[in-house]
PDB file of N, CA and C in Angstrom:
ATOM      1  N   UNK A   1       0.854  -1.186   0.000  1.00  0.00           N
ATOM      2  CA  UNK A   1       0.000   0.000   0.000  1.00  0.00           C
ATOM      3  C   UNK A   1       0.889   1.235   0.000  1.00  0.00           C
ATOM      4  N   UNK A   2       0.829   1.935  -0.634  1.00  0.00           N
ATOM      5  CA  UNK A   2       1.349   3.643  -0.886  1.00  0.00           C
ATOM      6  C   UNK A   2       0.818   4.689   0.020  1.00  0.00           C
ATOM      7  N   UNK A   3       1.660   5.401   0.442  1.00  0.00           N
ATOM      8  CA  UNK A   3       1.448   6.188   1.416  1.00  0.00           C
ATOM      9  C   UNK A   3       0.299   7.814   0.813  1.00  0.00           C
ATOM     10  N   UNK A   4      -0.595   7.367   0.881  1.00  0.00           N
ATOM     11  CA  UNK A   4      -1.208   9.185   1.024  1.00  0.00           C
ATOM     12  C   UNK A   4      -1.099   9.875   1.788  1.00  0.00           C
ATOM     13  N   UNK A   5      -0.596  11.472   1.013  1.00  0.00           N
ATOM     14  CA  UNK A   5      -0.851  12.652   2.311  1.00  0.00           C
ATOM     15  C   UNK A   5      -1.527  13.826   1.153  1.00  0.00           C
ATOM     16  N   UNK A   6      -1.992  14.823   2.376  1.00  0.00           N
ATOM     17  CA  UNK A   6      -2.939  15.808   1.602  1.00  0.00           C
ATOM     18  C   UNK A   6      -2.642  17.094   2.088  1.00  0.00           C
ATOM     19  N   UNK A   7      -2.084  17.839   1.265  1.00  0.00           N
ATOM     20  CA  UNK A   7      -1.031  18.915   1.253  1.00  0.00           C
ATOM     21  C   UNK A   7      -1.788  20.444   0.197  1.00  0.00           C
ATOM     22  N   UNK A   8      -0.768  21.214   0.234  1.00  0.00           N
ATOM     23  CA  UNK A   8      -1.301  22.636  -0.372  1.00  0.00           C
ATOM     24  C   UNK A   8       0.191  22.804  -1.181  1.00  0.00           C
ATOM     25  N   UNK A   9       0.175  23.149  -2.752  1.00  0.00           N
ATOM     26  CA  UNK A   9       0.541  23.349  -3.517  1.00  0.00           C
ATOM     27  C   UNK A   9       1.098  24.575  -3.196  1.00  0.00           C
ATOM     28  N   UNK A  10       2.584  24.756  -3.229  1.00  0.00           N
ATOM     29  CA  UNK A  10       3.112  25.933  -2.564  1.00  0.00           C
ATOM     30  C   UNK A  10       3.635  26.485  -4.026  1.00  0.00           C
ATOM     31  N   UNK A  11       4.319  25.753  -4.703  1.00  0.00           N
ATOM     32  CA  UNK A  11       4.708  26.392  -6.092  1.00  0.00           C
ATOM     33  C   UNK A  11       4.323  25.365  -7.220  1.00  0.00           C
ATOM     34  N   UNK A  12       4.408  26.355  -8.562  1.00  0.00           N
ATOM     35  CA  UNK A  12       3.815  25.139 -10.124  1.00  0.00           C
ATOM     36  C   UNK A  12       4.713  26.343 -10.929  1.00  0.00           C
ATOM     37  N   UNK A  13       6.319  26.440 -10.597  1.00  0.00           N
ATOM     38  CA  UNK A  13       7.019  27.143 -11.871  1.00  0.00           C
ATOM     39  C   UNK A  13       7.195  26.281 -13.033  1.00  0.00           C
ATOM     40  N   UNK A  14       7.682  25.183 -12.086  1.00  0.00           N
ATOM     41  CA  UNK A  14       8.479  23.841 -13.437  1.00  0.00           C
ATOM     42  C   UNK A  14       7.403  23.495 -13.925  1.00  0.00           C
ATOM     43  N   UNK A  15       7.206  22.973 -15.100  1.00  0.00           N
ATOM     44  CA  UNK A  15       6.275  21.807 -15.569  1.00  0.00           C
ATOM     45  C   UNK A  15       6.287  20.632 -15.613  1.00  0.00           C
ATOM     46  N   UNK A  16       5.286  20.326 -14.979  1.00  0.00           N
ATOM     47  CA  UNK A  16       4.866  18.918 -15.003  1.00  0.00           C
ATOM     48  C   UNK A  16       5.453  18.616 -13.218  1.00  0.00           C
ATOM     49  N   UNK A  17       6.101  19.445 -12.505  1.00  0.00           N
ATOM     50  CA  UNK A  17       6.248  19.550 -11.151  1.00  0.00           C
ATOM     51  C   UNK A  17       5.307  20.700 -10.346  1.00  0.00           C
ATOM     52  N   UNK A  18       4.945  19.747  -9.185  1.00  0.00           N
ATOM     53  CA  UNK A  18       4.582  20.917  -8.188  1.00  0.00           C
ATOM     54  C   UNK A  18       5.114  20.552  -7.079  1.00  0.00           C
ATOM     55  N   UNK A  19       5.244  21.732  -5.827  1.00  0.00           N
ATOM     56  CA  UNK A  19       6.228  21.743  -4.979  1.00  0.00           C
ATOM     57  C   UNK A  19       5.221  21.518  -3.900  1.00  0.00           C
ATOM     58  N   UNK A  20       4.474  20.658  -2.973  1.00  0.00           N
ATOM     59  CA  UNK A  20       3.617  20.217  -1.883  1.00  0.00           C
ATOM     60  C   UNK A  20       3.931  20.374  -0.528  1.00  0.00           C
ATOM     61  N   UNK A  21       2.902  21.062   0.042  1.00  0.00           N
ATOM     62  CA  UNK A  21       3.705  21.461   1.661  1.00  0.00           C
ATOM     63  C   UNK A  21       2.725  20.722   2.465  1.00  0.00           C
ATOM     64  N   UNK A  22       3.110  19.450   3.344  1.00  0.00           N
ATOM     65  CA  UNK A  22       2.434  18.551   3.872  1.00  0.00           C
ATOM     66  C   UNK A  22       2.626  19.673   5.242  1.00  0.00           C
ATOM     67  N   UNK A  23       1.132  19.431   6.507  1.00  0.00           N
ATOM     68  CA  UNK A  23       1.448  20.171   7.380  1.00  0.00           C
ATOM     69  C   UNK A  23       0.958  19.063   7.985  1.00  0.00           C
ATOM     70  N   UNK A  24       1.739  19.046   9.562  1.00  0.00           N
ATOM     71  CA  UNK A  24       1.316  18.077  10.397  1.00  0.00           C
ATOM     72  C   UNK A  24       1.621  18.270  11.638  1.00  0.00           C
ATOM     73  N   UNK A  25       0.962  18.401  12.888  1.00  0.00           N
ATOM     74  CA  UNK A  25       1.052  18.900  14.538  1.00  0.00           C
ATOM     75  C   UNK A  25       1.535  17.462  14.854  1.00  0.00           C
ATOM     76  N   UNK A  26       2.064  17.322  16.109  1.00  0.00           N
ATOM     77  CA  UNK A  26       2.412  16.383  16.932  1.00  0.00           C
ATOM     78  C   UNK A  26       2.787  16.517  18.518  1.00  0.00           C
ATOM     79  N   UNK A  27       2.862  15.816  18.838  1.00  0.00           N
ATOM     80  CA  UNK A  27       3.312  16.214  20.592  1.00  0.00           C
ATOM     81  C   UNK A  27       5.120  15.872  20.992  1.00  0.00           C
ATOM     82  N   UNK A  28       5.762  17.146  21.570  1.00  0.00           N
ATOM     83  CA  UNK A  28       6.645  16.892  21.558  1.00  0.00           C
ATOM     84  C   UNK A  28       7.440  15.618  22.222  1.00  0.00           C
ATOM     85  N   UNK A  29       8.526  14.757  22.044  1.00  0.00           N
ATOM     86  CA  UNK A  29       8.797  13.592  23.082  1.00  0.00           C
ATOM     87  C   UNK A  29       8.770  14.081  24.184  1.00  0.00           C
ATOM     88  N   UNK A  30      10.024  15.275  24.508  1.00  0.00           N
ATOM     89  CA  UNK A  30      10.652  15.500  26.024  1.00  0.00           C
ATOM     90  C   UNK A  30       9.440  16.445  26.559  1.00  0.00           C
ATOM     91  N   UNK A  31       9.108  17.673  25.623  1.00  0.00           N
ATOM     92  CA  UNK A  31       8.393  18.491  25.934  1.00  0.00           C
ATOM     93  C   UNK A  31       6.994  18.236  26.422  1.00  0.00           C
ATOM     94  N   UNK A  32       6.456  17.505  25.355  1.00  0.00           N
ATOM     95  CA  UNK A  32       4.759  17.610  25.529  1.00  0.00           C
ATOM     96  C   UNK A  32       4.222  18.879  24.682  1.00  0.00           C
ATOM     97  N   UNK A  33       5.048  19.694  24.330  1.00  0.00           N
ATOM     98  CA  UNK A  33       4.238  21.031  24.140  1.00  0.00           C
ATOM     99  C   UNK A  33       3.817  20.317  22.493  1.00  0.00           C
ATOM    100  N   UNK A  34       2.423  20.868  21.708  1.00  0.00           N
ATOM    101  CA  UNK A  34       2.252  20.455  20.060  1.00  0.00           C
ATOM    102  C   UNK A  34       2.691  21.158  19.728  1.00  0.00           C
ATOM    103  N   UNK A  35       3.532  20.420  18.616  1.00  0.00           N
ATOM    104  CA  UNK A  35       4.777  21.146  17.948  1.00  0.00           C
ATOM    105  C   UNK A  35       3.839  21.119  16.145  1.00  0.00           C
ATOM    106  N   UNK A  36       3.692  22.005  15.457  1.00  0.00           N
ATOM    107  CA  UNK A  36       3.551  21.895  14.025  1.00  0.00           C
ATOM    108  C   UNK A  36       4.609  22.062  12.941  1.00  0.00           C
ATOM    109  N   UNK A  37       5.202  20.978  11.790  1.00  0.00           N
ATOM    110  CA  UNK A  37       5.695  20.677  11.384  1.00  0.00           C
ATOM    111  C   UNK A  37       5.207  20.873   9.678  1.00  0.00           C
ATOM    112  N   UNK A  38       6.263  21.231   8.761  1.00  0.00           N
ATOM    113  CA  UNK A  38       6.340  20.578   7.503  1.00  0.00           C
ATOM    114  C   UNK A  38       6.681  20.189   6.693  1.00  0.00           C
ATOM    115  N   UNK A  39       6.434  20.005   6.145  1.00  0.00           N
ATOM    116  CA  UNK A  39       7.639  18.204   4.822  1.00  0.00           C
ATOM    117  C   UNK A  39       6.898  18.581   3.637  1.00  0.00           C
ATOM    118  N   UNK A  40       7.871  19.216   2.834  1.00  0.00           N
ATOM    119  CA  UNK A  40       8.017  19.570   1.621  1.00  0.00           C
ATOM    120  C   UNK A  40       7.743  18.416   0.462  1.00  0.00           C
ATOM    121  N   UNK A  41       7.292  18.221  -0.236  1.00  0.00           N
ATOM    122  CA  UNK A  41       7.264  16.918  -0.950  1.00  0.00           C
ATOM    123  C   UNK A  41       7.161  17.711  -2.717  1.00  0.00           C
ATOM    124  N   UNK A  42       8.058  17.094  -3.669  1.00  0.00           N
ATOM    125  CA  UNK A  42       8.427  17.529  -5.309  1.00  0.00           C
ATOM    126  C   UNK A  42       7.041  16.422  -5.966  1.00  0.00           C
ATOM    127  N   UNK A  43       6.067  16.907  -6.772  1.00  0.00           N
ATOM    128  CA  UNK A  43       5.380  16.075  -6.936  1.00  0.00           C
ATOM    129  C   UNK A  43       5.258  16.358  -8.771  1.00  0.00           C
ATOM    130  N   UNK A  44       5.030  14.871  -9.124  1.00  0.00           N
ATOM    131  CA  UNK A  44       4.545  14.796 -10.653  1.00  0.00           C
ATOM    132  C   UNK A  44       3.162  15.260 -11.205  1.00  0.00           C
ATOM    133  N   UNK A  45       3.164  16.222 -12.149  1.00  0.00           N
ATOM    134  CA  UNK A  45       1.689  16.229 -12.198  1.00  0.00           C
ATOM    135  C   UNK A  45       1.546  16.506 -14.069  1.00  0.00           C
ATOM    136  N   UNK A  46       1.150  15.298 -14.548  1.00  0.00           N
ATOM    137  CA  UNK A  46       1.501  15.036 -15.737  1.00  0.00           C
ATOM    138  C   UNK A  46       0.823  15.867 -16.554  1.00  0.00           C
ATOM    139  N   UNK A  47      -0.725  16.380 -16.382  1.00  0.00           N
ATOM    140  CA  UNK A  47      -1.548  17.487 -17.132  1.00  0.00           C
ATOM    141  C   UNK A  47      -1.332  19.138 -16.635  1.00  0.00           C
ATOM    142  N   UNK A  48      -0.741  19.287 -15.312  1.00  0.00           N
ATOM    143  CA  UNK A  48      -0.389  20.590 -15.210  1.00  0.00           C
ATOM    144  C   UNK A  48      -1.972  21.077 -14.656  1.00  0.00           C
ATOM    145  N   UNK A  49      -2.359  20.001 -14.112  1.00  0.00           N
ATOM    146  CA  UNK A  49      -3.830  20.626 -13.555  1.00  0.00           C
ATOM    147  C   UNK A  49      -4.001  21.416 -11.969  1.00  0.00           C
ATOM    148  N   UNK A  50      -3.147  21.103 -11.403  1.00  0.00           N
ATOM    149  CA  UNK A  50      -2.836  21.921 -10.380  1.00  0.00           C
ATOM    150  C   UNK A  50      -2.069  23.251 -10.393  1.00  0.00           C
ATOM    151  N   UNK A  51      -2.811  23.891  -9.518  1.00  0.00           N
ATOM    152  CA  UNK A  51      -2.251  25.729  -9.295  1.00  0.00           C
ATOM    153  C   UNK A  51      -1.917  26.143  -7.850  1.00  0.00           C
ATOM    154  N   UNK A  52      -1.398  27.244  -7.690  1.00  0.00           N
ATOM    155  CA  UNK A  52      -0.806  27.603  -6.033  1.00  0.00           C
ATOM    156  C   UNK A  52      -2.139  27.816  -5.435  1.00  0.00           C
ATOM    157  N   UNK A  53      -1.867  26.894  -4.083  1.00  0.00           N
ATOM    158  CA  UNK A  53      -3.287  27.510  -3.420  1.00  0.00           C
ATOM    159  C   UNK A  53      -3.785  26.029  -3.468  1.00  0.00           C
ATOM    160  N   UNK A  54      -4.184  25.176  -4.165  1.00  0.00           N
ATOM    161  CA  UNK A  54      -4.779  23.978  -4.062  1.00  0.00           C
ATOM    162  C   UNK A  54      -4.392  22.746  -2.967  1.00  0.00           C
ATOM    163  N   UNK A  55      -5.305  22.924  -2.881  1.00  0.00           N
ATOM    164  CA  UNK A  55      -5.544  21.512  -1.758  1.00  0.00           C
ATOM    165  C   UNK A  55      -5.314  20.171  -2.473  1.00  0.00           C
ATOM    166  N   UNK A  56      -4.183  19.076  -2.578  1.00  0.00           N
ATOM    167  CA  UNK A  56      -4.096  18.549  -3.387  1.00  0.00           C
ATOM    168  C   UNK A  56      -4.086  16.735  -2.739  1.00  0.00           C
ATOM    169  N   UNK A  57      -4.253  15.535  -3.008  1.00  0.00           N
ATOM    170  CA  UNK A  57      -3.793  14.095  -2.878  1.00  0.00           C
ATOM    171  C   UNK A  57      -2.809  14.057  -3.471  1.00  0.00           C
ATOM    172  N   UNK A  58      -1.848  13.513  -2.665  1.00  0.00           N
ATOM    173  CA  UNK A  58      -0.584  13.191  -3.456  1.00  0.00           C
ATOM    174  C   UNK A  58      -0.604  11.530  -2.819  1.00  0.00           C
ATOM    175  N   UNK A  59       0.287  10.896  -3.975  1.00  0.00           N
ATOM    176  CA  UNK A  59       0.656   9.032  -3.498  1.00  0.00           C
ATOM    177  C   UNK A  59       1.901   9.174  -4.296  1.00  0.00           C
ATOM    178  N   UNK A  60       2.519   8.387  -2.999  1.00  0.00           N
ATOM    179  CA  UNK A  60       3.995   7.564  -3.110  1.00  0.00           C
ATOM    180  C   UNK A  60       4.430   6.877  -4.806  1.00  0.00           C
ATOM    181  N   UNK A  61       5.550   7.204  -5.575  1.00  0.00           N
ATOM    182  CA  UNK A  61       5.599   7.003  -6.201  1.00  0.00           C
ATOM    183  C   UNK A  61       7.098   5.915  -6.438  1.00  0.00           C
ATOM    184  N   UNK A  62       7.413   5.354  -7.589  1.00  0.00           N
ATOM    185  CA  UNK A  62       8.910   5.604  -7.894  1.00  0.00           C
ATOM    186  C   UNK A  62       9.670   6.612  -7.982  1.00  0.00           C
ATOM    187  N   UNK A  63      10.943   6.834  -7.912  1.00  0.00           N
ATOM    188  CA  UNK A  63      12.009   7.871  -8.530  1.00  0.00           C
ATOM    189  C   UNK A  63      11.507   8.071  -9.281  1.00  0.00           C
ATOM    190  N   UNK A  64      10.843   9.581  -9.856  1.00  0.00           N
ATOM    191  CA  UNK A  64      11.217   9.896 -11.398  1.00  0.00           C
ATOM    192  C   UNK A  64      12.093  10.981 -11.909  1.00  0.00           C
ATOM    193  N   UNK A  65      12.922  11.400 -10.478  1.00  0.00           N
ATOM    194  CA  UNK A  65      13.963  12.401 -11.007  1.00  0.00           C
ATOM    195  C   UNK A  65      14.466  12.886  -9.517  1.00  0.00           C
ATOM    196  N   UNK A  66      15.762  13.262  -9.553  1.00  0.00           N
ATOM    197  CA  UNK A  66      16.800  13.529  -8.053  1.00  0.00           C
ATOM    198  C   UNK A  66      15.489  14.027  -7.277  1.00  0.00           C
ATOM    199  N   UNK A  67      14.420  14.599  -7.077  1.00  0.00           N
ATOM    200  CA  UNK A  67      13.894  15.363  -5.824  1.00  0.00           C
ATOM    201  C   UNK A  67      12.083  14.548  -6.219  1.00  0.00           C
ATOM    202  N   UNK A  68      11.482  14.106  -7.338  1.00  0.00           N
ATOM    203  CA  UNK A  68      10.357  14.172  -7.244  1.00  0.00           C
ATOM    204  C   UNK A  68      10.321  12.426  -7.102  1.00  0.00           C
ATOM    205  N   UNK A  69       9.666  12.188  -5.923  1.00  0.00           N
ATOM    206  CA  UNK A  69       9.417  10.829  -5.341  1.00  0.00           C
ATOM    207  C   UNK A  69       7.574  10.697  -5.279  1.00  0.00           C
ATOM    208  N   UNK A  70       6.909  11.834  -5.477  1.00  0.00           N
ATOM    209  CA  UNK A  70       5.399  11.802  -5.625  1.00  0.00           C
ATOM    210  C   UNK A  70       4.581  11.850  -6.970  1.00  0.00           C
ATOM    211  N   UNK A  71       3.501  11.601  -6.868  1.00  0.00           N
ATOM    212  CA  UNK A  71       2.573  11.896  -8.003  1.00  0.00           C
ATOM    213  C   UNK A  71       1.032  12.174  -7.528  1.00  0.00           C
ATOM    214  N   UNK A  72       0.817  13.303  -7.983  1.00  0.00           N
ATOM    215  CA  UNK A  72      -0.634  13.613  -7.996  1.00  0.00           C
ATOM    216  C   UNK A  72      -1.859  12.943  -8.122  1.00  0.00           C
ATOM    217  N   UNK A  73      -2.416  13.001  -7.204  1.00  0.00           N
ATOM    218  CA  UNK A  73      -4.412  11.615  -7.411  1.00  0.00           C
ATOM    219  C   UNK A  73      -4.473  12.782  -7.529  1.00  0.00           C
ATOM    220  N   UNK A  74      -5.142  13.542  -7.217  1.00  0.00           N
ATOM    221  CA  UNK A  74      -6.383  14.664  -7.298  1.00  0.00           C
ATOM    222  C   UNK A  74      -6.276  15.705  -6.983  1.00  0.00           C
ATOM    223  N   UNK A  75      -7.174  16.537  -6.980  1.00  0.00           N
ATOM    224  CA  UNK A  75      -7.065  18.187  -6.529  1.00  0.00           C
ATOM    225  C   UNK A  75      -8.272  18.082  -5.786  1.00  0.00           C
ATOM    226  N   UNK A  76      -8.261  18.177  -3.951  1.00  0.00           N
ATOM    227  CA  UNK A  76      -9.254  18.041  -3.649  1.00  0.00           C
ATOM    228  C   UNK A  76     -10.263  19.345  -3.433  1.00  0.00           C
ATOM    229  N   UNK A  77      -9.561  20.582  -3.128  1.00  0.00           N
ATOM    230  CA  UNK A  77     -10.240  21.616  -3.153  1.00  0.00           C
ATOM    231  C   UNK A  77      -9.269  22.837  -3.879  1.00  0.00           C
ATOM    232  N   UNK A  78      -9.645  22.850  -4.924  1.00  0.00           N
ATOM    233  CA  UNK A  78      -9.298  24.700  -5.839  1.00  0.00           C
ATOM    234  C   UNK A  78      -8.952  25.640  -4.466  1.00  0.00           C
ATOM    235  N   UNK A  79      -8.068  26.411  -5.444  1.00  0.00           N
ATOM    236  CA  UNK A  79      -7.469  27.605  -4.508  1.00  0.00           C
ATOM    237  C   UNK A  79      -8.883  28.965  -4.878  1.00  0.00           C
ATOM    238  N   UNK A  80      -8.904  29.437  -4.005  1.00  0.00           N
ATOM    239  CA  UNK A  80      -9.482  30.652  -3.557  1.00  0.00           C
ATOM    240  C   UNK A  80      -9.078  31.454  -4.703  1.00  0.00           C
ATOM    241  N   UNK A  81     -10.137  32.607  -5.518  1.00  0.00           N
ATOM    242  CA  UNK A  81      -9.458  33.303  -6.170  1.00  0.00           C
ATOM    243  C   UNK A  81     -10.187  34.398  -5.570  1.00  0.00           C
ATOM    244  N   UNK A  82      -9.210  35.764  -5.562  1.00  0.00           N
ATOM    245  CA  UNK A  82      -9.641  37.221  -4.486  1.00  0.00           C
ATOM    246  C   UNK A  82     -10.692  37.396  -5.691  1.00  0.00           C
ATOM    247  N   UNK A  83     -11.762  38.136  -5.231  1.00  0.00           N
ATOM    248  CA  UNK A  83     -12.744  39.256  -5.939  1.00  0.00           C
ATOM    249  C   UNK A  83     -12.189  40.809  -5.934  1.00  0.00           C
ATOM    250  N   UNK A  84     -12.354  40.967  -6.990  1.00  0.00           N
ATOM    251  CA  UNK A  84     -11.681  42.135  -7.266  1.00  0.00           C
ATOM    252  C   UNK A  84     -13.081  43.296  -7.770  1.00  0.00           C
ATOM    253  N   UNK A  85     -12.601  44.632  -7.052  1.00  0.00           N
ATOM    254  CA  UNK A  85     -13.944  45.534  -7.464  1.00  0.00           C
ATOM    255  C   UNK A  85     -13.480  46.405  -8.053  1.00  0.00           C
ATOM    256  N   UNK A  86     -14.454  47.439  -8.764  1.00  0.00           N
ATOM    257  CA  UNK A  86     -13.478  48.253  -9.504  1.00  0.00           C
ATOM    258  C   UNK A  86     -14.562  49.663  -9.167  1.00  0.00           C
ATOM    259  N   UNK A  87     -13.917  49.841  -8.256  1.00  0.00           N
ATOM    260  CA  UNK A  87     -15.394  51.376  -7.629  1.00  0.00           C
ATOM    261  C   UNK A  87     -14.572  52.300  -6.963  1.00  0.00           C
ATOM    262  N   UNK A  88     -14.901  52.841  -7.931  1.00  0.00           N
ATOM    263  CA  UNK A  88     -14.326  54.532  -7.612  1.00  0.00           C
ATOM    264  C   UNK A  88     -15.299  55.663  -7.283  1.00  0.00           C
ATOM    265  N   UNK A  89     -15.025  56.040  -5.950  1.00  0.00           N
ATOM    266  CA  UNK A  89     -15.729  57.028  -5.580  1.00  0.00           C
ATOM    267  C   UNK A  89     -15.488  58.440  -5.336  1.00  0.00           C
TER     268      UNK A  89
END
């Protein structure tokens, strides 16, 4: 079984790469205090259907190049786009 995690698309310069920012809380060993953490993950995304801002599935892949070890399932929620007004008073 392949590992899923569900992350937010931090960059889409390269093609056919996006850059995935897994976020994840935990409790510290010594401390106790929750510590939040994140793990960067290089992901494949063969149609270029993902954009910054997206909520994305990523699964465990083969190597397909020095940094990208992921590949894209899905886009689970679209990024937010601002509304823009144009009122001049």
């Amino acid at each position: 079984m392949r590992r899923r995690l569900v992350g937010v698309v931090a960059s889409d310069g390269c093609n056919k790469t996006r850059r995935v920012e897994v976020r994840r809380v935990y409790r510290h060993s010594k401390y106790q205090k929750t510590v939040s953490g994140t793990t960067v993950c290089h992901t494949h995304d063969e149609d270029n259907v993902s954009k910054v801002g997206d909520v994305v599935e990523i699964e465990e892949s083969r190597p397909m190049s020095r940094l990208k070890r992921w590949r894209l399932v899905s886009v689970v929620t679209p990024a937010v786009k601002p509304v823009v007004t144009d009122s001049v008073q």
